[in-house]
PDB file of N, CA and C in Angstrom:
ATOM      1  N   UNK A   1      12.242 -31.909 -13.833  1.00  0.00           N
ATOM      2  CA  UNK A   1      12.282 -30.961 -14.939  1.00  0.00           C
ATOM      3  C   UNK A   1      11.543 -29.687 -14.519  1.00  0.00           C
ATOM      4  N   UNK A   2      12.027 -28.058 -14.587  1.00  0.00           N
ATOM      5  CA  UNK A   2      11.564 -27.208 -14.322  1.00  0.00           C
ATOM      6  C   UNK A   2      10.139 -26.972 -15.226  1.00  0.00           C
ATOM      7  N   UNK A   3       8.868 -26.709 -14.664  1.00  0.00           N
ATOM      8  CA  UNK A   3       7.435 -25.975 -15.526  1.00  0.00           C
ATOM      9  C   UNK A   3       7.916 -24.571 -16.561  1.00  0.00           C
ATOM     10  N   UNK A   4       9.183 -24.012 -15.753  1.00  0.00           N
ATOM     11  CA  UNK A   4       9.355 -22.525 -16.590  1.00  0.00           C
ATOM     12  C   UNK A   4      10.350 -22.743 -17.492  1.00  0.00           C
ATOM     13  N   UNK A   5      10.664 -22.184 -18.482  1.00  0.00           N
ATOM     14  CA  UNK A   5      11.829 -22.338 -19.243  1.00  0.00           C
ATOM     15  C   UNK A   5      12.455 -20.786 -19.419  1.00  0.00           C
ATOM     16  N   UNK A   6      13.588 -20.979 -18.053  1.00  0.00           N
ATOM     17  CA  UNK A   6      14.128 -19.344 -17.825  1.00  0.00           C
ATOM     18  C   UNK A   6      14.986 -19.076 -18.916  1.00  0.00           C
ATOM     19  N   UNK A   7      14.751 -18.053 -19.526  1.00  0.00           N
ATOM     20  CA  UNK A   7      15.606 -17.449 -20.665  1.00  0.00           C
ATOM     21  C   UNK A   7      15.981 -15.585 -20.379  1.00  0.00           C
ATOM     22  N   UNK A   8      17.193 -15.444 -20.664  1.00  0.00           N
ATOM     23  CA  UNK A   8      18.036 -14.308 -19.762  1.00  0.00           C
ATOM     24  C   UNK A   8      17.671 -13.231 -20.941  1.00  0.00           C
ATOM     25  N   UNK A   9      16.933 -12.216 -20.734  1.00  0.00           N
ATOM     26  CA  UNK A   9      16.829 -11.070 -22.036  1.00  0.00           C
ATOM     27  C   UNK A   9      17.129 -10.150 -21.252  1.00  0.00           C
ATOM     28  N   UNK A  10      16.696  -8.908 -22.362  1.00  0.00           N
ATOM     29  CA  UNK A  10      16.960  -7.727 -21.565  1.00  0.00           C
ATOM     30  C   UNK A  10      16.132  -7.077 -20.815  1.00  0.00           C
ATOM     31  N   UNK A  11      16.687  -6.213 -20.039  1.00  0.00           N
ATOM     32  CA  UNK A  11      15.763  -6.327 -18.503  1.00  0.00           C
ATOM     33  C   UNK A  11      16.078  -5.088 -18.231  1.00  0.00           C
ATOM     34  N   UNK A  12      14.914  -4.545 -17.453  1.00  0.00           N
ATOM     35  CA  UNK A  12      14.814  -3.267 -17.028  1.00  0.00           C
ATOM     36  C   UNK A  12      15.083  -3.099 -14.772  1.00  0.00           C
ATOM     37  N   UNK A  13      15.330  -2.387 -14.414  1.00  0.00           N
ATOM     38  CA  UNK A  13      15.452  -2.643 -12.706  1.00  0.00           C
ATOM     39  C   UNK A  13      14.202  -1.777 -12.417  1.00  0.00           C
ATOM     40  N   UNK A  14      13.900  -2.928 -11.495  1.00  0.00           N
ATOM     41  CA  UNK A  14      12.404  -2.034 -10.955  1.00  0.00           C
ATOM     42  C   UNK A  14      12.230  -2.746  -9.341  1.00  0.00           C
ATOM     43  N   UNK A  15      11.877  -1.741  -8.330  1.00  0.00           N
ATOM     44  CA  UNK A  15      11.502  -2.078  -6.825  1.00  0.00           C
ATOM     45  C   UNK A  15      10.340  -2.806  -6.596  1.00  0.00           C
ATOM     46  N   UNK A  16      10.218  -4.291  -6.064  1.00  0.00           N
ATOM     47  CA  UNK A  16       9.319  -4.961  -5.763  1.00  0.00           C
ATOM     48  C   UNK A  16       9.395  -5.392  -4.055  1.00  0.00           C
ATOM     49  N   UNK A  17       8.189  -5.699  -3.784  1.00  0.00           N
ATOM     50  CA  UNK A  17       8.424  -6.345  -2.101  1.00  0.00           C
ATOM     51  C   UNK A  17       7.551  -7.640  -2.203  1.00  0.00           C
ATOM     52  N   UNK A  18       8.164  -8.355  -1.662  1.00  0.00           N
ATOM     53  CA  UNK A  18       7.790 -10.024  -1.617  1.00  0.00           C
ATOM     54  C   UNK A  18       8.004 -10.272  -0.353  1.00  0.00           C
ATOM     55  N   UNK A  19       7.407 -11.286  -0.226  1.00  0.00           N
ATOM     56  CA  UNK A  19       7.274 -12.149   1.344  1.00  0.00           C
ATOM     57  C   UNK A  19       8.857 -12.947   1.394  1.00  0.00           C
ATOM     58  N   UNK A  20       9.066 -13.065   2.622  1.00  0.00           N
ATOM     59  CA  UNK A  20      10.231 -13.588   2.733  1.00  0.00           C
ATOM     60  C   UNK A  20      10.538 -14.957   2.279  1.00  0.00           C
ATOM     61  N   UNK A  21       9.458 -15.978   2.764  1.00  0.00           N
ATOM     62  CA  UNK A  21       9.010 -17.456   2.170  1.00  0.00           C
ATOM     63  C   UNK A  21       9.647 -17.229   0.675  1.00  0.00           C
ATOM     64  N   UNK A  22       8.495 -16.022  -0.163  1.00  0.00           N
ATOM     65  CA  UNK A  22       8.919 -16.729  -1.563  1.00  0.00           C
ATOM     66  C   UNK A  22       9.965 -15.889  -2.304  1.00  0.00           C
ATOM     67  N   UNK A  23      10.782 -14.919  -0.889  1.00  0.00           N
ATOM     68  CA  UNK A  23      12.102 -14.880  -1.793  1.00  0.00           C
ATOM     69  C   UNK A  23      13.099 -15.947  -1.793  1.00  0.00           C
ATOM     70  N   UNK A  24      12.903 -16.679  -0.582  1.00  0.00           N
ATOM     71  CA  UNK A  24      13.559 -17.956  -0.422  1.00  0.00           C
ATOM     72  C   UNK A  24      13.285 -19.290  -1.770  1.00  0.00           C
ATOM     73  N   UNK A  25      12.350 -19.100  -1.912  1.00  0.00           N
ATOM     74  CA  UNK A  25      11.461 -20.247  -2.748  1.00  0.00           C
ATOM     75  C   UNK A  25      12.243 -20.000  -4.155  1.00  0.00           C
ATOM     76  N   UNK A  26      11.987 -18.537  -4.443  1.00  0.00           N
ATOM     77  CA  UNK A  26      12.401 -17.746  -5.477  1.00  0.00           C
ATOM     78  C   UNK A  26      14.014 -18.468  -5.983  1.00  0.00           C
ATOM     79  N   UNK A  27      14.656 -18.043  -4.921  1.00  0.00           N
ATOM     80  CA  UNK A  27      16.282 -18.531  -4.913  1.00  0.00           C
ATOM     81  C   UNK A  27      16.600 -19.608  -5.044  1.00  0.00           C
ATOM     82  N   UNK A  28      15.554 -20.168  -4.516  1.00  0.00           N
ATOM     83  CA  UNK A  28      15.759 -21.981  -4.846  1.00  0.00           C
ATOM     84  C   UNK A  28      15.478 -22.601  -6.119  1.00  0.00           C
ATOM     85  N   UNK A  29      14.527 -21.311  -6.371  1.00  0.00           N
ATOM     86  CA  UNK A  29      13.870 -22.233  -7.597  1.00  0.00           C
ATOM     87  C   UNK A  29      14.812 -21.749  -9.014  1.00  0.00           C
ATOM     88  N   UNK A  30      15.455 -21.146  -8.513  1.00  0.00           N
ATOM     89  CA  UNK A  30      16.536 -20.167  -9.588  1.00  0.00           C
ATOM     90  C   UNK A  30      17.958 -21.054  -9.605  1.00  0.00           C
ATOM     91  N   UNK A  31      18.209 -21.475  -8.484  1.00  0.00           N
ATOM     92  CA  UNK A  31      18.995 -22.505  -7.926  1.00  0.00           C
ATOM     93  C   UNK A  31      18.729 -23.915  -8.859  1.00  0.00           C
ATOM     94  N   UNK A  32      17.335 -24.379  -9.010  1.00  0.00           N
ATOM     95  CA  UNK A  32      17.068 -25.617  -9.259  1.00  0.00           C
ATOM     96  C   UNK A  32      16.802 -24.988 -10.810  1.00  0.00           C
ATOM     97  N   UNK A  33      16.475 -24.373 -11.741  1.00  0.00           N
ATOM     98  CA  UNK A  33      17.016 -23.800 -13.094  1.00  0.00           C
ATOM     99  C   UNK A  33      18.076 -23.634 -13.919  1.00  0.00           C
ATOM    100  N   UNK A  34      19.027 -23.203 -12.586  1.00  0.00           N
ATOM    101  CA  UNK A  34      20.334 -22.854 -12.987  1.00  0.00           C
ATOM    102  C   UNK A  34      20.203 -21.738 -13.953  1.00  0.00           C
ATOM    103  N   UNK A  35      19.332 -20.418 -13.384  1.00  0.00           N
ATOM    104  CA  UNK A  35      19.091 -19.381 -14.262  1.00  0.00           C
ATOM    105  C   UNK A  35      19.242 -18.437 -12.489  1.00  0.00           C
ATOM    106  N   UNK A  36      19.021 -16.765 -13.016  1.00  0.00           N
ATOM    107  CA  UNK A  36      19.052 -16.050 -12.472  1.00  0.00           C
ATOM    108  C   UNK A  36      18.248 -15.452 -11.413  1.00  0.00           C
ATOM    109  N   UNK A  37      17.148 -15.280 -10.573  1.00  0.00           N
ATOM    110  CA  UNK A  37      16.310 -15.287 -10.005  1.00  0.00           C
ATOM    111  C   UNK A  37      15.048 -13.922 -10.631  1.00  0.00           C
ATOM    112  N   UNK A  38      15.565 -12.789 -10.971  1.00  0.00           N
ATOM    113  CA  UNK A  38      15.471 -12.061 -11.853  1.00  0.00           C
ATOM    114  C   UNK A  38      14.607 -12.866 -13.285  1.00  0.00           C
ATOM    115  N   UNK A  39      15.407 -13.549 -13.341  1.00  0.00           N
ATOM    116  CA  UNK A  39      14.342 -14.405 -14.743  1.00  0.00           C
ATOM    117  C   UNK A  39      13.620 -15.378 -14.597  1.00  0.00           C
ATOM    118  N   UNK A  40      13.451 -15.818 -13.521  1.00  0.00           N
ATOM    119  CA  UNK A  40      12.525 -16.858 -13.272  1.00  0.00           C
ATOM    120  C   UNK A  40      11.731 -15.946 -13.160  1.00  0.00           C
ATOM    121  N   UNK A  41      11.143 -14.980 -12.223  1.00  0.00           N
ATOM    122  CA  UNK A  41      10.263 -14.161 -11.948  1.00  0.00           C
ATOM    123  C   UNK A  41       9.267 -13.906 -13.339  1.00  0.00           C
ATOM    124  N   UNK A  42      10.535 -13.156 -14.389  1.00  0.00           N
ATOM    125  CA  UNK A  42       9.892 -12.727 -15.814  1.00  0.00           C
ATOM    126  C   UNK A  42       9.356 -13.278 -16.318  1.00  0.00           C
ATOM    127  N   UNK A  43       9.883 -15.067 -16.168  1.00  0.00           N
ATOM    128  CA  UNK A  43       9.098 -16.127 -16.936  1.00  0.00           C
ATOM    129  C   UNK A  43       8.027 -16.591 -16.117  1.00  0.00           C
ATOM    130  N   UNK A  44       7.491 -16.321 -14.773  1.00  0.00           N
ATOM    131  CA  UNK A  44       6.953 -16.472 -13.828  1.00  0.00           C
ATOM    132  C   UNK A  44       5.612 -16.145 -14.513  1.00  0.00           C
ATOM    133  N   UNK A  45       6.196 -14.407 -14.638  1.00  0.00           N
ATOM    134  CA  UNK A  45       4.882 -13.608 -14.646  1.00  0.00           C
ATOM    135  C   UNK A  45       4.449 -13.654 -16.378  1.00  0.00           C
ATOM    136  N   UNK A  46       5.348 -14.130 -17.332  1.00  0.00           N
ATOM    137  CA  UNK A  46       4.824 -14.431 -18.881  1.00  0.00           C
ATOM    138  C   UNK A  46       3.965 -15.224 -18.940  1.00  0.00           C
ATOM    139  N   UNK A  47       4.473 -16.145 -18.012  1.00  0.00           N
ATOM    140  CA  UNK A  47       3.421 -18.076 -17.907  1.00  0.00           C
ATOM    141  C   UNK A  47       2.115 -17.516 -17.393  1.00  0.00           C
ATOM    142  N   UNK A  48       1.983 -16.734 -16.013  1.00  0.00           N
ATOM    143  CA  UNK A  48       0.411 -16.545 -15.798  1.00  0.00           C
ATOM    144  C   UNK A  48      -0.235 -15.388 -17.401  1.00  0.00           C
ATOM    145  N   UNK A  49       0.310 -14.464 -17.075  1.00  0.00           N
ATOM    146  CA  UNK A  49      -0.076 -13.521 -18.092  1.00  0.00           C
ATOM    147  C   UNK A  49      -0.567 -14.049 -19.888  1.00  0.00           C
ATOM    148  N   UNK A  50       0.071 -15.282 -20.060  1.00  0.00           N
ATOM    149  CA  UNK A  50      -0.601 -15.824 -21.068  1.00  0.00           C
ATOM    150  C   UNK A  50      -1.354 -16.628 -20.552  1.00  0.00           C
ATOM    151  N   UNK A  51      -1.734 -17.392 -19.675  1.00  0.00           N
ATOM    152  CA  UNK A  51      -2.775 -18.411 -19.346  1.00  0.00           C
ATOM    153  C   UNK A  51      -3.842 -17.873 -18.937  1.00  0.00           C
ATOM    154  N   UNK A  52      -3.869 -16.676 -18.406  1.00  0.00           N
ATOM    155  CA  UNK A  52      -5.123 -15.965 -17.226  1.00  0.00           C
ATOM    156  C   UNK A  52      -6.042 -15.392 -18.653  1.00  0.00           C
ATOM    157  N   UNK A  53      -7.186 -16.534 -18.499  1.00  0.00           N
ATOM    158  CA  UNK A  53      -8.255 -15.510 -19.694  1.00  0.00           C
ATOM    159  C   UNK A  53      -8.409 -14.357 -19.545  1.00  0.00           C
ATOM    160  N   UNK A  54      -8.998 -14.497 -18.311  1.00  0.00           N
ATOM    161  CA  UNK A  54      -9.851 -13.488 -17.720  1.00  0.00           C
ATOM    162  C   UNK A  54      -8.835 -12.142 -18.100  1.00  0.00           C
ATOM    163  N   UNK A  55      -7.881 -12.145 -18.064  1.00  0.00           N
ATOM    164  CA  UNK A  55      -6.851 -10.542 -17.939  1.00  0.00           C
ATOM    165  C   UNK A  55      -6.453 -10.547 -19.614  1.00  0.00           C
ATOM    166  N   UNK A  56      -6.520 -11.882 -20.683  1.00  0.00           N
ATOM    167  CA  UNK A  56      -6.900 -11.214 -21.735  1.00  0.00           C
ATOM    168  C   UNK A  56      -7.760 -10.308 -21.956  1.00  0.00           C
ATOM    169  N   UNK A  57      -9.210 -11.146 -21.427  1.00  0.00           N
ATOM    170  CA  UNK A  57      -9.900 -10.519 -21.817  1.00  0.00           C
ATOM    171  C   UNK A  57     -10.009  -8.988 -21.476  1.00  0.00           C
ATOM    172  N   UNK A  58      -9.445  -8.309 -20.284  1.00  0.00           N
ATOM    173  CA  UNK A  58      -9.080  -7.002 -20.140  1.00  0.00           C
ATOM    174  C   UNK A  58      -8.204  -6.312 -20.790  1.00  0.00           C
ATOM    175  N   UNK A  59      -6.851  -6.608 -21.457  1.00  0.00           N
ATOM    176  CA  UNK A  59      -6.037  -6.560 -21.619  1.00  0.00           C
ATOM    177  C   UNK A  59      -6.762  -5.899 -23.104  1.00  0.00           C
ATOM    178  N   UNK A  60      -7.335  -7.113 -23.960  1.00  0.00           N
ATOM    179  CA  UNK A  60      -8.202  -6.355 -24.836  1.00  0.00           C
ATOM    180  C   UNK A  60      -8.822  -5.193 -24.966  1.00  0.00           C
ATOM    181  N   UNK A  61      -9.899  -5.626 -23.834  1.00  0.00           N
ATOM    182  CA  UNK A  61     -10.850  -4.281 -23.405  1.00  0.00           C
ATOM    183  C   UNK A  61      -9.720  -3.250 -23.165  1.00  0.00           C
ATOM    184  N   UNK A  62      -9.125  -3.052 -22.418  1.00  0.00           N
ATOM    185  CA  UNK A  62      -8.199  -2.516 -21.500  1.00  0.00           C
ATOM    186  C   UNK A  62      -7.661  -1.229 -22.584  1.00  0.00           C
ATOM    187  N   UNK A  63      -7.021  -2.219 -24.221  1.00  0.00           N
ATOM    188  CA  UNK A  63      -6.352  -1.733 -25.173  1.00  0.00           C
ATOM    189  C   UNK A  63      -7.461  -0.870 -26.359  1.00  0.00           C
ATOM    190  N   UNK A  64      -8.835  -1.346 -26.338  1.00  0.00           N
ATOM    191  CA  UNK A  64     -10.115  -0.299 -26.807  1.00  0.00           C
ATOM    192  C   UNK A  64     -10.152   0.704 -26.000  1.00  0.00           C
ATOM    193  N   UNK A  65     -10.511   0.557 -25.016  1.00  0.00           N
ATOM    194  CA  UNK A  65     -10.707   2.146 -24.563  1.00  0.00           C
ATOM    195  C   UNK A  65      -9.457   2.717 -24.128  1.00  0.00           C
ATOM    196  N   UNK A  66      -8.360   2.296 -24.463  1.00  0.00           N
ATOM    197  CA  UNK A  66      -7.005   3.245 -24.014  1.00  0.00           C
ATOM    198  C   UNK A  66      -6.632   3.252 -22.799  1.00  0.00           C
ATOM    199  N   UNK A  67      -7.272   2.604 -21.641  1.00  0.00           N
ATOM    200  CA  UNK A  67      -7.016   2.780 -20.224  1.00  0.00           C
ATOM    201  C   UNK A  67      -5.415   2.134 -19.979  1.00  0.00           C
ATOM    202  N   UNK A  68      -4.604   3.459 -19.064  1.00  0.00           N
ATOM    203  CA  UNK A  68      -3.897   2.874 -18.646  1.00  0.00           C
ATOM    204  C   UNK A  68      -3.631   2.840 -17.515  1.00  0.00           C
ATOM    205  N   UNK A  69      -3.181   1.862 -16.520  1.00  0.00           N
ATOM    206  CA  UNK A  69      -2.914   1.284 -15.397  1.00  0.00           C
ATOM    207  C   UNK A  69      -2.537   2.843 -14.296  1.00  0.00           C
ATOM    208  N   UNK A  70      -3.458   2.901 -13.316  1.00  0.00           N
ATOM    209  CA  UNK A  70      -3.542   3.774 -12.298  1.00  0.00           C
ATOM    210  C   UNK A  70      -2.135   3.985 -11.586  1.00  0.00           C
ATOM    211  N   UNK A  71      -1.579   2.790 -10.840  1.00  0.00           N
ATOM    212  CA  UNK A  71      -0.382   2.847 -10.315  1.00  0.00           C
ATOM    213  C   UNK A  71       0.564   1.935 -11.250  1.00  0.00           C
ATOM    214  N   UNK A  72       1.978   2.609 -10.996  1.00  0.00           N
ATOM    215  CA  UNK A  72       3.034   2.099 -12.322  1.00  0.00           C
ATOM    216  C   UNK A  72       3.916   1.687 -11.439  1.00  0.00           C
ATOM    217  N   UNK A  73       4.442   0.499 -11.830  1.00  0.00           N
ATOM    218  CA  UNK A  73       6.003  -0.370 -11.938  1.00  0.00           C
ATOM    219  C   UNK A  73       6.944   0.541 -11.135  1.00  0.00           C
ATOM    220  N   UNK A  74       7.627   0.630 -10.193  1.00  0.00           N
ATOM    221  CA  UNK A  74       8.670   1.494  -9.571  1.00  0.00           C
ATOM    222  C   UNK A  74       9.904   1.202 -10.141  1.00  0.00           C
ATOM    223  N   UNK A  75      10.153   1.540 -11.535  1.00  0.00           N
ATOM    224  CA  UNK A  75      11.628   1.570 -12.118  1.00  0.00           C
ATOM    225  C   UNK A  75      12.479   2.089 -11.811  1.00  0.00           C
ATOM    226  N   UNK A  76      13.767   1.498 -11.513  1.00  0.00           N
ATOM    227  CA  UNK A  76      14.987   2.697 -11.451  1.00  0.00           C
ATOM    228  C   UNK A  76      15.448   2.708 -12.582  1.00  0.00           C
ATOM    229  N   UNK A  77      15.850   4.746 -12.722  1.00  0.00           N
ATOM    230  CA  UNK A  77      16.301   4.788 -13.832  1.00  0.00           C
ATOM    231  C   UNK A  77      17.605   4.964 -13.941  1.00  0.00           C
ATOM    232  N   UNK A  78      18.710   4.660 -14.848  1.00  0.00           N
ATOM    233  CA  UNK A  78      19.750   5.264 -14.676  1.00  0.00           C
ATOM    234  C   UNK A  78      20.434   6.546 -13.602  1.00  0.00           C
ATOM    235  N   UNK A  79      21.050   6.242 -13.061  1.00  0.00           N
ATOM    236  CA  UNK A  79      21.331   7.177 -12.083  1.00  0.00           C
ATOM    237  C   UNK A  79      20.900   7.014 -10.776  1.00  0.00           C
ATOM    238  N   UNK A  80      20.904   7.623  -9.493  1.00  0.00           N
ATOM    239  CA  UNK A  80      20.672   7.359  -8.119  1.00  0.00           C
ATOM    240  C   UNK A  80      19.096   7.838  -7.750  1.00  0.00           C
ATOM    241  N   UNK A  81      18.146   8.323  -8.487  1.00  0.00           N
ATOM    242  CA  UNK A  81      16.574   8.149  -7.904  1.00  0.00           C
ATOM    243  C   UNK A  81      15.897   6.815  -8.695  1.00  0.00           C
ATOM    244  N   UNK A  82      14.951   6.915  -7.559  1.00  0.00           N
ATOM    245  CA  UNK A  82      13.675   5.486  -8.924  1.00  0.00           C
ATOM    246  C   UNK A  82      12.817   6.845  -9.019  1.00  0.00           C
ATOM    247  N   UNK A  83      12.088   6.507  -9.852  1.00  0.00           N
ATOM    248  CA  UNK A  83      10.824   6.826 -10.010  1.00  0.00           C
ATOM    249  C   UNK A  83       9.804   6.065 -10.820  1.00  0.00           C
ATOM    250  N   UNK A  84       8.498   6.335 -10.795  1.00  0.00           N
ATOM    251  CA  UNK A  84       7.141   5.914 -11.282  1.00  0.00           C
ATOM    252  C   UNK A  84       7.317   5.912 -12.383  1.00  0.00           C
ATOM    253  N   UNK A  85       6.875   4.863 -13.270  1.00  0.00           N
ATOM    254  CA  UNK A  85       6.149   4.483 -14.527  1.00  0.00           C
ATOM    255  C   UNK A  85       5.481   3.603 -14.918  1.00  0.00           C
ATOM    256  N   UNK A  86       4.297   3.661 -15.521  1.00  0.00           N
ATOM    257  CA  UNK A  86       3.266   2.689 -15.896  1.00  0.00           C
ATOM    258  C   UNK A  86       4.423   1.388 -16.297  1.00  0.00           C
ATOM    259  N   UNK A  87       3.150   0.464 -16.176  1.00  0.00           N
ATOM    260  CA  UNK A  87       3.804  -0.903 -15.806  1.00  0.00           C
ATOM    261  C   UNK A  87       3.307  -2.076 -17.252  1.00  0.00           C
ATOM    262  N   UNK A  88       3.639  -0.516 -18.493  1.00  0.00           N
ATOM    263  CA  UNK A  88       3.054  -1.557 -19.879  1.00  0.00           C
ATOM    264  C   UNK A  88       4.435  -1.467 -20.239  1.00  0.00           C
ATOM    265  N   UNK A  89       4.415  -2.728 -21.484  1.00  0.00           N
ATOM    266  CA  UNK A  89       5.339  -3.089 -21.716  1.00  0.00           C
ATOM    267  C   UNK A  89       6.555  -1.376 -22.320  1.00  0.00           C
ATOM    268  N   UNK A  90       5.814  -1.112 -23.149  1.00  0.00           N
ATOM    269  CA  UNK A  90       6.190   0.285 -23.983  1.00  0.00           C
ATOM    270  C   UNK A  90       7.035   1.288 -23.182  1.00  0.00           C
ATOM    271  N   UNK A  91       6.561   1.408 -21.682  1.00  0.00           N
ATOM    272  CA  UNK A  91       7.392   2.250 -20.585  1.00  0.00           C
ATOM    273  C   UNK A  91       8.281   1.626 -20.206  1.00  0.00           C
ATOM    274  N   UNK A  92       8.218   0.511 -19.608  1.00  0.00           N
ATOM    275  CA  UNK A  92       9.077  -0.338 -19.135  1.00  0.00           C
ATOM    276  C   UNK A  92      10.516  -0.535 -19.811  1.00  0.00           C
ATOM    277  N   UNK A  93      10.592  -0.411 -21.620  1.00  0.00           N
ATOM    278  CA  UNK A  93      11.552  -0.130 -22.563  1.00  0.00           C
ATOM    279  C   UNK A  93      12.093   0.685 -22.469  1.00  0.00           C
ATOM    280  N   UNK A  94      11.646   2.063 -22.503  1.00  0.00           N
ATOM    281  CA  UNK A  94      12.102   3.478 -22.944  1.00  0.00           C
ATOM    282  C   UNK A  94      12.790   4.022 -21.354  1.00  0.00           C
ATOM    283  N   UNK A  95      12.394   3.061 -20.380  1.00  0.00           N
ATOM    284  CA  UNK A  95      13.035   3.451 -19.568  1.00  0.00           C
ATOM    285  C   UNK A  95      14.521   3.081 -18.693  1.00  0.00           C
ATOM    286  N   UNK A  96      14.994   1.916 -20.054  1.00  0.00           N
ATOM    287  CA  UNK A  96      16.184   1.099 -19.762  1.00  0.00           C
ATOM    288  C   UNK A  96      17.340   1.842 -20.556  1.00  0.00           C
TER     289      UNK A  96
END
């Protein structure tokens, strides 16, 4: 039985680099889901992002003093350039 429970939403395209191992792993494990590889990832990174106290507890802090994230998410946007945008949820939308 898979730990993740991949579910297909809507999704934004953004440039990542991974090790070769766990794009392989990745594919397999998308393989052994019978979901998309793309969404395992999402549900990948939901599962830590709710379990990791510690980045609540920033996430909190983070959301009091207004700080937002130095380097951003490499989205592509519609059309043939990517470019930069913060990597909160709110950008990540407006830019699909």
């Amino acid at each position: 039985m898979p730990l993740l429970n991949v579910v297909v939403s809507r999704k934004i395209t953004a440039t990542i680099t991974i090790e070769c191992e766990t794009a392989e792993n990745l594919d397999r494990y998308a393989a052994f889901t019978k979901g998309p590889a793309d969404s395992v990832i999402d549900e990948a990174l939901r599962h830590i992002f709710a379990k990791d106290k510690d980045f609540q507890a920033y996430l909190a802090d983070a959301k009091k003093r207004d700080v937002k994230p130095a380097a951003g998410l490499r989205v592509k946007r519609s059309g043939s350039h990517t470019a930069r945008a913060t990597a909160s949820p709110e950008s990540a939308e407006s830019s699909s």
